[in-house]
N, C-alpha and C. Protein backbone atom coordinates (compact mmCIF):
# COMPACT_ATOMS: atom_id res chain seq x y z
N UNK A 1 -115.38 138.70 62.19
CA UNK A 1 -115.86 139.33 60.97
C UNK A 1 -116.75 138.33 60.23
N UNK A 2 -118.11 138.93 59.44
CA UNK A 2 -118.81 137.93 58.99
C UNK A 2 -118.38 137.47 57.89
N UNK A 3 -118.36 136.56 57.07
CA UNK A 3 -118.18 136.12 55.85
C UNK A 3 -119.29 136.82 54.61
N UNK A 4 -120.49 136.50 54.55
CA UNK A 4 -121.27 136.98 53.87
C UNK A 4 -122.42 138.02 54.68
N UNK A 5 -122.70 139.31 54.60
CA UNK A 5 -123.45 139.95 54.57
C UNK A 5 -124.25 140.48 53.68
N UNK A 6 -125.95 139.82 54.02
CA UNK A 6 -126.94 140.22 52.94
C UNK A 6 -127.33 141.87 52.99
N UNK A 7 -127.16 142.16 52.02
CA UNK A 7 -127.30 143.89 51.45
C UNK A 7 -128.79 143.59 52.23
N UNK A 8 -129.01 144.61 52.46
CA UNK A 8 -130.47 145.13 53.23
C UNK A 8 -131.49 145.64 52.20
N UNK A 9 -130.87 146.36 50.86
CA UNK A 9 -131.80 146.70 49.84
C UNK A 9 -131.39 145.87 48.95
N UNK A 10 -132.16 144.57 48.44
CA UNK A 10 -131.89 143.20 47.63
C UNK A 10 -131.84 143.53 46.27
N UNK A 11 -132.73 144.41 45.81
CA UNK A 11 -132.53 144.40 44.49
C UNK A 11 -131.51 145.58 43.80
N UNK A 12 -131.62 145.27 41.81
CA UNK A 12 -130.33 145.86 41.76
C UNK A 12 -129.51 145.67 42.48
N UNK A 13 -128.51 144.86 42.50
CA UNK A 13 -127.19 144.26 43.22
C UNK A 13 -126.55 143.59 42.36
N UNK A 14 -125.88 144.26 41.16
CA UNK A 14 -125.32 143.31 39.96
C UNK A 14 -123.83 143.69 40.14
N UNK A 15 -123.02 142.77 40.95
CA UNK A 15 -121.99 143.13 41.36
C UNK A 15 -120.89 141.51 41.68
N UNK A 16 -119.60 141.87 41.11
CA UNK A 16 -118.98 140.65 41.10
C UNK A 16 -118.16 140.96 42.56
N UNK A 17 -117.44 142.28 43.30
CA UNK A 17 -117.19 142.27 44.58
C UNK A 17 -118.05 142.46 45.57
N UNK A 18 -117.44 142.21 46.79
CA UNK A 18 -118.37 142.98 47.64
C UNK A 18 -117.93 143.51 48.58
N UNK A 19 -118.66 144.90 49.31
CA UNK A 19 -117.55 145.71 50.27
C UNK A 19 -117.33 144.32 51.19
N UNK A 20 -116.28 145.34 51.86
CA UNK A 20 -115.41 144.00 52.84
C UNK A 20 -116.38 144.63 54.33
N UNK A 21 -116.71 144.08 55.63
CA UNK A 21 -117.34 144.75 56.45
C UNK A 21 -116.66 145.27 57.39
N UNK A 22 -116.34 146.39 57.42
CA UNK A 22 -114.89 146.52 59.00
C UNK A 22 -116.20 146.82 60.23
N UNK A 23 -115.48 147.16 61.18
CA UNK A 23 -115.64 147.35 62.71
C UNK A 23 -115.27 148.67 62.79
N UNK A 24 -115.40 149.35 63.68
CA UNK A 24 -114.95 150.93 63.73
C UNK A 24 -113.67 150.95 63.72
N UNK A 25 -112.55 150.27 64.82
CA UNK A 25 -111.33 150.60 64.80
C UNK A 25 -110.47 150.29 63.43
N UNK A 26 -111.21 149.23 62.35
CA UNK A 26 -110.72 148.55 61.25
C UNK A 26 -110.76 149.81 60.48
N UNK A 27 -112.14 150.23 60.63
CA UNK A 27 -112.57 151.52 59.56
C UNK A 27 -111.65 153.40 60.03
N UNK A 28 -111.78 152.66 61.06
CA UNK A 28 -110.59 154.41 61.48
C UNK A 28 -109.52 154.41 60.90
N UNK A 29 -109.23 152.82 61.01
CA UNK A 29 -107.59 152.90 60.89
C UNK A 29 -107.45 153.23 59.15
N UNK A 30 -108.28 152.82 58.14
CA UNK A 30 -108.39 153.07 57.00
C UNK A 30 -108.45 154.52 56.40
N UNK A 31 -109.48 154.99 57.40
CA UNK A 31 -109.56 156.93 57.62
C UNK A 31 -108.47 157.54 57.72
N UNK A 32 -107.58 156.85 58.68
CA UNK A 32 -106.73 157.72 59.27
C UNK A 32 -105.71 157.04 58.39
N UNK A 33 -105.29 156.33 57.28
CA UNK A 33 -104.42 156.23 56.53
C UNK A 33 -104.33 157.23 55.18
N UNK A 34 -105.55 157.42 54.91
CA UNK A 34 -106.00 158.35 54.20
C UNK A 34 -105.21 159.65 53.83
N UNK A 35 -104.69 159.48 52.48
CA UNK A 35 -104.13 161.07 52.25
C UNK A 35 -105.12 163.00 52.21
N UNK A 36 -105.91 162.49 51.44
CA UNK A 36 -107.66 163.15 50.91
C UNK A 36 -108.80 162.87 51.16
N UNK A 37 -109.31 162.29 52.84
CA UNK A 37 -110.74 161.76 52.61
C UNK A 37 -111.78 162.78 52.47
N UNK A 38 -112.90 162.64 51.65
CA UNK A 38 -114.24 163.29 52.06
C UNK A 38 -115.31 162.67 52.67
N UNK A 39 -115.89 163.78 53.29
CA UNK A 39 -117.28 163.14 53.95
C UNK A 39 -118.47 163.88 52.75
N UNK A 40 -119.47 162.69 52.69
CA UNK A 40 -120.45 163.14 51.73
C UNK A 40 -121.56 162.64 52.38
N UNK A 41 -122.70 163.48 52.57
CA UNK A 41 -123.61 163.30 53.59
C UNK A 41 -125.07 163.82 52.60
N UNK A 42 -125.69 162.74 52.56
CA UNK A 42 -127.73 163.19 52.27
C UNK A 42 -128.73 163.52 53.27
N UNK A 43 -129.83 163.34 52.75
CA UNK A 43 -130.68 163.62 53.31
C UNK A 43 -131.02 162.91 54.52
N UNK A 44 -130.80 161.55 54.47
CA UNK A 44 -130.93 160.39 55.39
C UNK A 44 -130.22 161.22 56.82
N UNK A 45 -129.80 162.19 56.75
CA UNK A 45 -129.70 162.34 58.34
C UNK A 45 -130.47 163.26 59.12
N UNK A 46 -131.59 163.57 58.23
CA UNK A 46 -132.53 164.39 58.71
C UNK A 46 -133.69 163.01 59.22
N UNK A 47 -133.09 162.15 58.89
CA UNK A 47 -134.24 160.93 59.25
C UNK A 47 -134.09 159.95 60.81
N UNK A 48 -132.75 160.05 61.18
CA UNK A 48 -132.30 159.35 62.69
C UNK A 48 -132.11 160.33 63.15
N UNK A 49 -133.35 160.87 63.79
CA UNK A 49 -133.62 162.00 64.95
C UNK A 49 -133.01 161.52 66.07
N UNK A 50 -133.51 160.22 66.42
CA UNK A 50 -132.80 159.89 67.89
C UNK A 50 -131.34 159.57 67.74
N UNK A 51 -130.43 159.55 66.79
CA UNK A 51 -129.11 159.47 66.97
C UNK A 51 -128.65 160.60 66.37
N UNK A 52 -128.86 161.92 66.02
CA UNK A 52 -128.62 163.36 65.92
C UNK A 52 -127.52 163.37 64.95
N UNK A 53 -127.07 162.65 64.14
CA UNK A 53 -125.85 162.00 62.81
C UNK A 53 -125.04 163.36 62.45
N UNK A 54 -125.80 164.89 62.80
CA UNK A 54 -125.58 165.87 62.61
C UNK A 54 -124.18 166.24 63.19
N UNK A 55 -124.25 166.00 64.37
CA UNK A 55 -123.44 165.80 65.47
C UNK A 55 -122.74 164.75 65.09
N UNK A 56 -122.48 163.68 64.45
CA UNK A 56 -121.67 162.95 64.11
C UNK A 56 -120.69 163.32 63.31
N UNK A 57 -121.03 163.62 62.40
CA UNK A 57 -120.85 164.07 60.94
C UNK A 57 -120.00 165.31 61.74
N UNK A 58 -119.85 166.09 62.23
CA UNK A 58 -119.53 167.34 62.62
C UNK A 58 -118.40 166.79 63.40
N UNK A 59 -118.33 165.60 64.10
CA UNK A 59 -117.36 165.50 64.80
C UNK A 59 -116.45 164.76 64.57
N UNK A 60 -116.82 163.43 63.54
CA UNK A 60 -116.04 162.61 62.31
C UNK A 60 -115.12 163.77 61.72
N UNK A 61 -115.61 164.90 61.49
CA UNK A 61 -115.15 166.25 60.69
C UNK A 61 -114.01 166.79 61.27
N UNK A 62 -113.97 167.35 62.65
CA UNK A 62 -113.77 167.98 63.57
C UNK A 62 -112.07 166.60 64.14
N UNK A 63 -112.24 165.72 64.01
CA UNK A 63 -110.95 164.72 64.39
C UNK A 63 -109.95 164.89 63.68
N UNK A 64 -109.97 165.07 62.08
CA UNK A 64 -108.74 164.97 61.11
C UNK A 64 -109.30 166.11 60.36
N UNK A 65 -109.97 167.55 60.79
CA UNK A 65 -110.34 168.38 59.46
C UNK A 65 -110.46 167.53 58.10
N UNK A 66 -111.42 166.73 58.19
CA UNK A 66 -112.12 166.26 57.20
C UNK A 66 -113.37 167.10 56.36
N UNK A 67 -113.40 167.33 55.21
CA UNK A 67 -114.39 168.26 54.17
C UNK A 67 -115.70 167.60 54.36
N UNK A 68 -116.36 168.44 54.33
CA UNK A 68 -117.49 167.66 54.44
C UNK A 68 -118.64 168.34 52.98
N UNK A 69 -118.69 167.42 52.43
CA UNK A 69 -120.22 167.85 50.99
C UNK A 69 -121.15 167.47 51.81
N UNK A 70 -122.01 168.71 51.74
CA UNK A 70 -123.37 168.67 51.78
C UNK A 70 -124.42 168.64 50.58
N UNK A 71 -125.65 167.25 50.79
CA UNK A 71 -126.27 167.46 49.74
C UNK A 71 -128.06 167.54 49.84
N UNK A 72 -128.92 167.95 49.52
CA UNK A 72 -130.12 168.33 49.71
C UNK A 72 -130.50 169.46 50.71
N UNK A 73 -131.15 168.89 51.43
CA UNK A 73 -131.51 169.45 52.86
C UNK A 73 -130.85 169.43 54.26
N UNK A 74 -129.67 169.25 53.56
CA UNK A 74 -128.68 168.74 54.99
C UNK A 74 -127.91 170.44 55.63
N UNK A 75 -127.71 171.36 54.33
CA UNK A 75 -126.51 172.65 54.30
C UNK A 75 -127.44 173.20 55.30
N UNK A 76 -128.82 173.35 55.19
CA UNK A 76 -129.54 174.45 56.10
C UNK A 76 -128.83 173.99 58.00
N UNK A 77 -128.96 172.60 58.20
CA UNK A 77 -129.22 172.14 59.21
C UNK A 77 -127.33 172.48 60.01
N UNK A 78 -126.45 172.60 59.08
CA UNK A 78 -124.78 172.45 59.21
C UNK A 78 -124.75 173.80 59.76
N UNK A 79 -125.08 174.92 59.11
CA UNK A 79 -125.20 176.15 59.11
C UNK A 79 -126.15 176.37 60.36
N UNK A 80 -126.95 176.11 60.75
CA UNK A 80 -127.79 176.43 62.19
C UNK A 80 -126.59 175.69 63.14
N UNK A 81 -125.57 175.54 63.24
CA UNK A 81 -124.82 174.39 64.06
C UNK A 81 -123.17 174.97 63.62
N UNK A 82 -123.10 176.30 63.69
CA UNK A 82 -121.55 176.86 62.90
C UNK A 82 -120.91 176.29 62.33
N UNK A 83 -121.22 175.13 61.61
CA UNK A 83 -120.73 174.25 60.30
C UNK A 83 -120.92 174.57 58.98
N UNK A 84 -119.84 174.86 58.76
CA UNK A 84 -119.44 175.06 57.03
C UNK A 84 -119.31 174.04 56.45
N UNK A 85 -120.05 173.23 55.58
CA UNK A 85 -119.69 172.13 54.43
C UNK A 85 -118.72 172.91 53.41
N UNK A 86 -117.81 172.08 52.68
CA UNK A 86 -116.77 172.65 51.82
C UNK A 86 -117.84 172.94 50.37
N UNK A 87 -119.11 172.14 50.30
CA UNK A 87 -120.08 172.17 49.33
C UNK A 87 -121.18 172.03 49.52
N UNK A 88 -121.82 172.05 48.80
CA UNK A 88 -123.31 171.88 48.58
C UNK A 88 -123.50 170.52 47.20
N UNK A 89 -123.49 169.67 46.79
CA UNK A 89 -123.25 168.89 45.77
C UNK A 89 -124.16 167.98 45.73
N UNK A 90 -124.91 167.17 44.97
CA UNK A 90 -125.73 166.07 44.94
C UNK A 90 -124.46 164.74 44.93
N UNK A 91 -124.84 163.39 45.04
CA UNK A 91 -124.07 162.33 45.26
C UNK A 91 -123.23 162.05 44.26
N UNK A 92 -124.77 162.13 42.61
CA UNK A 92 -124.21 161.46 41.34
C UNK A 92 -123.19 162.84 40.80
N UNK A 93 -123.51 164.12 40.89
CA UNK A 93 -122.98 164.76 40.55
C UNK A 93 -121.36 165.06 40.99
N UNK A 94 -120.89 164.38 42.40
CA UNK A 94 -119.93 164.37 42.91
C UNK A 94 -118.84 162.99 42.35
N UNK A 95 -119.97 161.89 42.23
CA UNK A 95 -119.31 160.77 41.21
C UNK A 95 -118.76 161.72 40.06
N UNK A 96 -119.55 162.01 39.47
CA UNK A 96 -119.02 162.35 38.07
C UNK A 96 -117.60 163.51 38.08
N UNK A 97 -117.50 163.72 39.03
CA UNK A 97 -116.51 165.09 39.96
C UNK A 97 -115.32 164.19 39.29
N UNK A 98 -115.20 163.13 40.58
CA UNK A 98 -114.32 162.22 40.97
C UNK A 98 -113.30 161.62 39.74
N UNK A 99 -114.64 160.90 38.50
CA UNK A 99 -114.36 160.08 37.70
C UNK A 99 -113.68 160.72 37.17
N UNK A 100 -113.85 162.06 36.95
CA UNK A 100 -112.36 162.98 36.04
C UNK A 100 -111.54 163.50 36.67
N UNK A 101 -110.34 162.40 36.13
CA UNK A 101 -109.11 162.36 37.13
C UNK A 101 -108.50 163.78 36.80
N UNK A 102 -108.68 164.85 35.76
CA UNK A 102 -108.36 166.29 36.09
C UNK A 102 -109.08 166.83 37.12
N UNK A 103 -110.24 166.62 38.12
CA UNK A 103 -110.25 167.38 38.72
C UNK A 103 -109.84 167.43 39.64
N UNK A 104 -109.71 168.51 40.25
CA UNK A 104 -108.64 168.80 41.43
C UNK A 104 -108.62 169.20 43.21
N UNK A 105 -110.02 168.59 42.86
CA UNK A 105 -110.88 168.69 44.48
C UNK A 105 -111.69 170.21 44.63
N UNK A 106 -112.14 170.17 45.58
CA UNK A 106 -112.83 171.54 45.96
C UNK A 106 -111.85 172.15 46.76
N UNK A 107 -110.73 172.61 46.92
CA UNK A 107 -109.57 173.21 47.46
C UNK A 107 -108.08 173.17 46.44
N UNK A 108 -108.47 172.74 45.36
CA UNK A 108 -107.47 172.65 44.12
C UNK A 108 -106.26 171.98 44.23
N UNK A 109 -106.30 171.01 45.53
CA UNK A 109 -105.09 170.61 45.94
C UNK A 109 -104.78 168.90 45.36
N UNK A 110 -105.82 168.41 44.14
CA UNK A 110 -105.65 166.95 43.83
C UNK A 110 -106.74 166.13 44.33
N UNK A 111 -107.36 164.89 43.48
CA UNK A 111 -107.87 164.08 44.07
C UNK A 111 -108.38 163.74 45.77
N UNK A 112 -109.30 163.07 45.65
CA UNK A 112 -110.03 162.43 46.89
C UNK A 112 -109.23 161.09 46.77
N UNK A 113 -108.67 160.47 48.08
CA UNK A 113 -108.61 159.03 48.24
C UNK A 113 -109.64 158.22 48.57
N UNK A 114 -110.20 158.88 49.62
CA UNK A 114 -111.35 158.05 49.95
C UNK A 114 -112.50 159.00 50.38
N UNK A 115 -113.81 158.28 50.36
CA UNK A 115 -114.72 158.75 50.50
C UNK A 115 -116.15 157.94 51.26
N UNK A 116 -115.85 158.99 52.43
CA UNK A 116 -117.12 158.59 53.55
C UNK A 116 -118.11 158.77 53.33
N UNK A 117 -119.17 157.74 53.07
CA UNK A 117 -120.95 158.18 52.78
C UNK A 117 -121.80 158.02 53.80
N UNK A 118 -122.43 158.50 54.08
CA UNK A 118 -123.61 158.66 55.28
C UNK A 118 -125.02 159.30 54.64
N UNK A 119 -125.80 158.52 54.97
CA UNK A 119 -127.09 159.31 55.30
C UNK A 119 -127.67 159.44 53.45
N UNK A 120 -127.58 158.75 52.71
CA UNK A 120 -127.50 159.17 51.28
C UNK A 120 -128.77 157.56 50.93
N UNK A 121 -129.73 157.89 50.26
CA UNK A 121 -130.85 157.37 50.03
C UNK A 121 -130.14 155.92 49.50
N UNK A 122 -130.31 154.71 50.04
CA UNK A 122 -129.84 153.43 49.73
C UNK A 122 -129.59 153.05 48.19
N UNK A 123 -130.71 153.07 47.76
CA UNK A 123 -130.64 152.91 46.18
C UNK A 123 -129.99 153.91 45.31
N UNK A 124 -129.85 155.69 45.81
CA UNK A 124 -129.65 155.87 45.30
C UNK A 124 -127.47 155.94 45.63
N UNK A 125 -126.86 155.53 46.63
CA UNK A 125 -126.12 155.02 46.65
C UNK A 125 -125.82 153.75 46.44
N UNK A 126 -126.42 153.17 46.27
CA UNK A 126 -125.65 151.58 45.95
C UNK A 126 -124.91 151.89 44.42
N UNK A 127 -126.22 152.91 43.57
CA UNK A 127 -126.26 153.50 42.24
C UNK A 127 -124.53 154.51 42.08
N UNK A 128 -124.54 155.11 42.91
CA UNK A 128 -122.69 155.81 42.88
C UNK A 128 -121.87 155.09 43.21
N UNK A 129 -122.28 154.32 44.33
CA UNK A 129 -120.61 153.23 44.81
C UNK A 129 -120.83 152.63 43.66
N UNK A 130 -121.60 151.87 42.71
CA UNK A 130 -121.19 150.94 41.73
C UNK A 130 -120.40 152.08 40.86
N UNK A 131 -120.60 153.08 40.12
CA UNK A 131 -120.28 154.14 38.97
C UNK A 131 -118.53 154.33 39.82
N UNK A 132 -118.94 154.59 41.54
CA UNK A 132 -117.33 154.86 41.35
C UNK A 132 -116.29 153.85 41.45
N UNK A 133 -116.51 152.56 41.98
CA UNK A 133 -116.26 151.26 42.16
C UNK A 133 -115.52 151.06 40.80
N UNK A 134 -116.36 151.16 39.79
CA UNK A 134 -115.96 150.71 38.34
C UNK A 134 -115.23 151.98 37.32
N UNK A 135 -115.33 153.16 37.52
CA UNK A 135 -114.88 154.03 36.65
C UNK A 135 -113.97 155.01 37.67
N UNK A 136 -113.54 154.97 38.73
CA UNK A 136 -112.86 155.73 39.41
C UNK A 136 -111.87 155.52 40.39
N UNK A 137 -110.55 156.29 41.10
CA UNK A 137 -109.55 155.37 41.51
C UNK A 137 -109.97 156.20 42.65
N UNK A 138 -111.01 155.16 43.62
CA UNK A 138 -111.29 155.71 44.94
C UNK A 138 -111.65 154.65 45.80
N UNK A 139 -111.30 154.56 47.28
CA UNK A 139 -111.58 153.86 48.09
C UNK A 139 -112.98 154.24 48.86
N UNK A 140 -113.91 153.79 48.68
CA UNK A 140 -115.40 154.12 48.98
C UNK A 140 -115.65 153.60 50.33
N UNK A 141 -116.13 154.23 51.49
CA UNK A 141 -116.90 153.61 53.07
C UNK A 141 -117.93 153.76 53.34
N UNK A 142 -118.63 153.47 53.78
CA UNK A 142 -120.11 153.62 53.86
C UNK A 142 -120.38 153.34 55.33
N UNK A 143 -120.40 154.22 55.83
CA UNK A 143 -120.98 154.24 57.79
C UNK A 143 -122.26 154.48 57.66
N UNK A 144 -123.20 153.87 57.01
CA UNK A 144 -124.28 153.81 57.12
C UNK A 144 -125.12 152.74 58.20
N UNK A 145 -125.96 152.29 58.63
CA UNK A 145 -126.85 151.53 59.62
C UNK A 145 -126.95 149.77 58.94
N UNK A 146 -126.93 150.70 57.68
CA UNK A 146 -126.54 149.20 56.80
C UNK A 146 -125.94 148.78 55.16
N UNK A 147 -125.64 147.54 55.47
CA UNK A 147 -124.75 146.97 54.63
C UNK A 147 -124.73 147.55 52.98
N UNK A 148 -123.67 147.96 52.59
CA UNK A 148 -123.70 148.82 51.19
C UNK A 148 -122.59 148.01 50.50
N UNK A 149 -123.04 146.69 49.38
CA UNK A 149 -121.91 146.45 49.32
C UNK A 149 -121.38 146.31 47.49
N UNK A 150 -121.70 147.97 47.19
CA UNK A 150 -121.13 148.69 46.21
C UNK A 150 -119.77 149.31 47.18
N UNK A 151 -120.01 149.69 48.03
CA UNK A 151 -118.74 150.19 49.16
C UNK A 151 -117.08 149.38 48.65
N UNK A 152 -116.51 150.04 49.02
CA UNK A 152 -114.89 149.00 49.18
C UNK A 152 -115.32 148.57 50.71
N UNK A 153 -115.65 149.30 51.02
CA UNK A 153 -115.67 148.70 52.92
C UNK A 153 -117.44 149.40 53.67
N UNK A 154 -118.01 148.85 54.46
CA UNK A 154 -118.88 149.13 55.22
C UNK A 154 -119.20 148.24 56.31
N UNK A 155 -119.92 149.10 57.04
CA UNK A 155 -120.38 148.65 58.70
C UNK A 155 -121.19 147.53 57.88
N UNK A 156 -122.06 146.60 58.58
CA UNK A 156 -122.66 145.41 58.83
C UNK A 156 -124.05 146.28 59.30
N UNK A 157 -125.12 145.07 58.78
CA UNK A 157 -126.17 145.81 59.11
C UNK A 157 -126.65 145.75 60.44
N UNK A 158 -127.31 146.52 60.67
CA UNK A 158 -127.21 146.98 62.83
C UNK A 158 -128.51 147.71 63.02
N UNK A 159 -129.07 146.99 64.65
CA UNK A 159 -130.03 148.08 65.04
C UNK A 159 -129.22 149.41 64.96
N UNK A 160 -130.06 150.70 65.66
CA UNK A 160 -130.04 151.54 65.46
C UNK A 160 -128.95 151.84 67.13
N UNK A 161 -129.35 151.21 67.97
CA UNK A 161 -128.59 150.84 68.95
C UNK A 161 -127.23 150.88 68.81
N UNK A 162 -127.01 149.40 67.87
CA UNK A 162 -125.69 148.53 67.42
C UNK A 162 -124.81 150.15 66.50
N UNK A 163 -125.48 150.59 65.39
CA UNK A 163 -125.24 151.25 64.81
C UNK A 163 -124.61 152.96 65.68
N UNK A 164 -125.47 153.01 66.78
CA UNK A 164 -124.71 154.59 67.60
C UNK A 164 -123.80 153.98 67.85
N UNK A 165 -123.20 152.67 68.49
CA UNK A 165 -122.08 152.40 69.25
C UNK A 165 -120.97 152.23 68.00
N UNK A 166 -121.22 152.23 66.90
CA UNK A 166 -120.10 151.97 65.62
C UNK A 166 -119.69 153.15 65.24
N UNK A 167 -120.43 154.20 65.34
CA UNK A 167 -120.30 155.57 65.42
C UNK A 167 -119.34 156.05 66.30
N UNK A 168 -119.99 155.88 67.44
CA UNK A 168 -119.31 156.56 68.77
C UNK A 168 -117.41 155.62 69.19
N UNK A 169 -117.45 154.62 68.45
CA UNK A 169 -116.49 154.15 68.15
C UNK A 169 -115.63 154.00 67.33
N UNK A 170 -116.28 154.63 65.97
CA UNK A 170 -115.37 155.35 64.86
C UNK A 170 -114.70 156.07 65.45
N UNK A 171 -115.73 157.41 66.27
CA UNK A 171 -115.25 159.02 66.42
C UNK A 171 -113.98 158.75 67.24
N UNK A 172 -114.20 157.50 68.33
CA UNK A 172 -113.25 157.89 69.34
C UNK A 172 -111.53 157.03 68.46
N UNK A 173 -112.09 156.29 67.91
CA UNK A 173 -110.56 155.89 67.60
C UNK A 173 -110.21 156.39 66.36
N UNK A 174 -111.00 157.47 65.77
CA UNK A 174 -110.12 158.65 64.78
C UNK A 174 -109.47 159.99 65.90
N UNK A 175 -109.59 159.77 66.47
CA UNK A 175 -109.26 160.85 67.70
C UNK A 175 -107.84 160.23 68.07
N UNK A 176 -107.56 158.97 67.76
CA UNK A 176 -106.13 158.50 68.25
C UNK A 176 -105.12 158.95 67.45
């Protein structure tokens, strides 16, 4: 495990922690401790054509019936692919969900524990993991390509290569 990993988007980074970096089986095992996780997914996965994230996301989903928010341009693409997102939601608007500890999820059943981000514009996530980091009782992951370290936890930054195999090694050891 590395000691220090430099955030990939340098600026704005006013932060006294920093996510910790797991490995897939580190990060499953965190998933799969999980009472409430969500998956929250942007636009960014309309952007790694050659690793199809669609299909990820669907199958991250598909291991532990995990919810999945959809936000922008992502619901059209779920729906061509017999995938139901539990929403349609923007990122900040889902922070602000969270931070009020009355609400009661999108299934009325209580709080999120943790929450999987993918594919969600860098800056403008670094911008929610800090808001929920500091005002909300949530464990934040970030399986993104690179280092997010508003996150409680995220992958390390990675070719695109490095990055399918962290994937394909999440999926398989949430499947255990």
């Amino acid at each position: 495990m590395e000691d220090r990993v430099v955030p990939w988007q340098i600026g704005n980074i006013a932060y006294s922690t920093h996510a910790k970096v797991l490995y897939p089986p580190e990060m499953a095992r965190v998933i799969n401790r999980a009472k409430r996780p969500l998956i929250v997914v942007g636009s960014g996965l309309t952007e790694k054509l050659e690793l199809n994230l669609f299909d990820y996301v669907i199958e991250l989903s598909k291991t532990r019936n995990l919810p999945v928010v959809a936000s922008g341009n992502t619901y059209k693409e779920f729906i061509a692919r017999n995938f139901k997102p539990v929403a349609i939601l923007g990122i900040l608007e889902l922070i602000n969900l969270i931070k009020d500890q009355n609400w009661r999820g999108f299934d009325g059943k209580g709080q999120y524990d943790v929450l999987i981000l993918l594919g969600i514009f860098p800056l403008l996530a670094n911008q929610a993991l800090f808001a929920a980091k500091h005002f909300a009782s949530i464990i934040t992951i970030s399986i993104d390509q690179h280092y997010e370290p508003n996150a409680t936890f995220s992958f390390s930054n990675s070719t695109v290569e490095e990055w399918k195999e962290n994937l394909n090694e999440l999926c398989a050891n949430l499947k255990k």
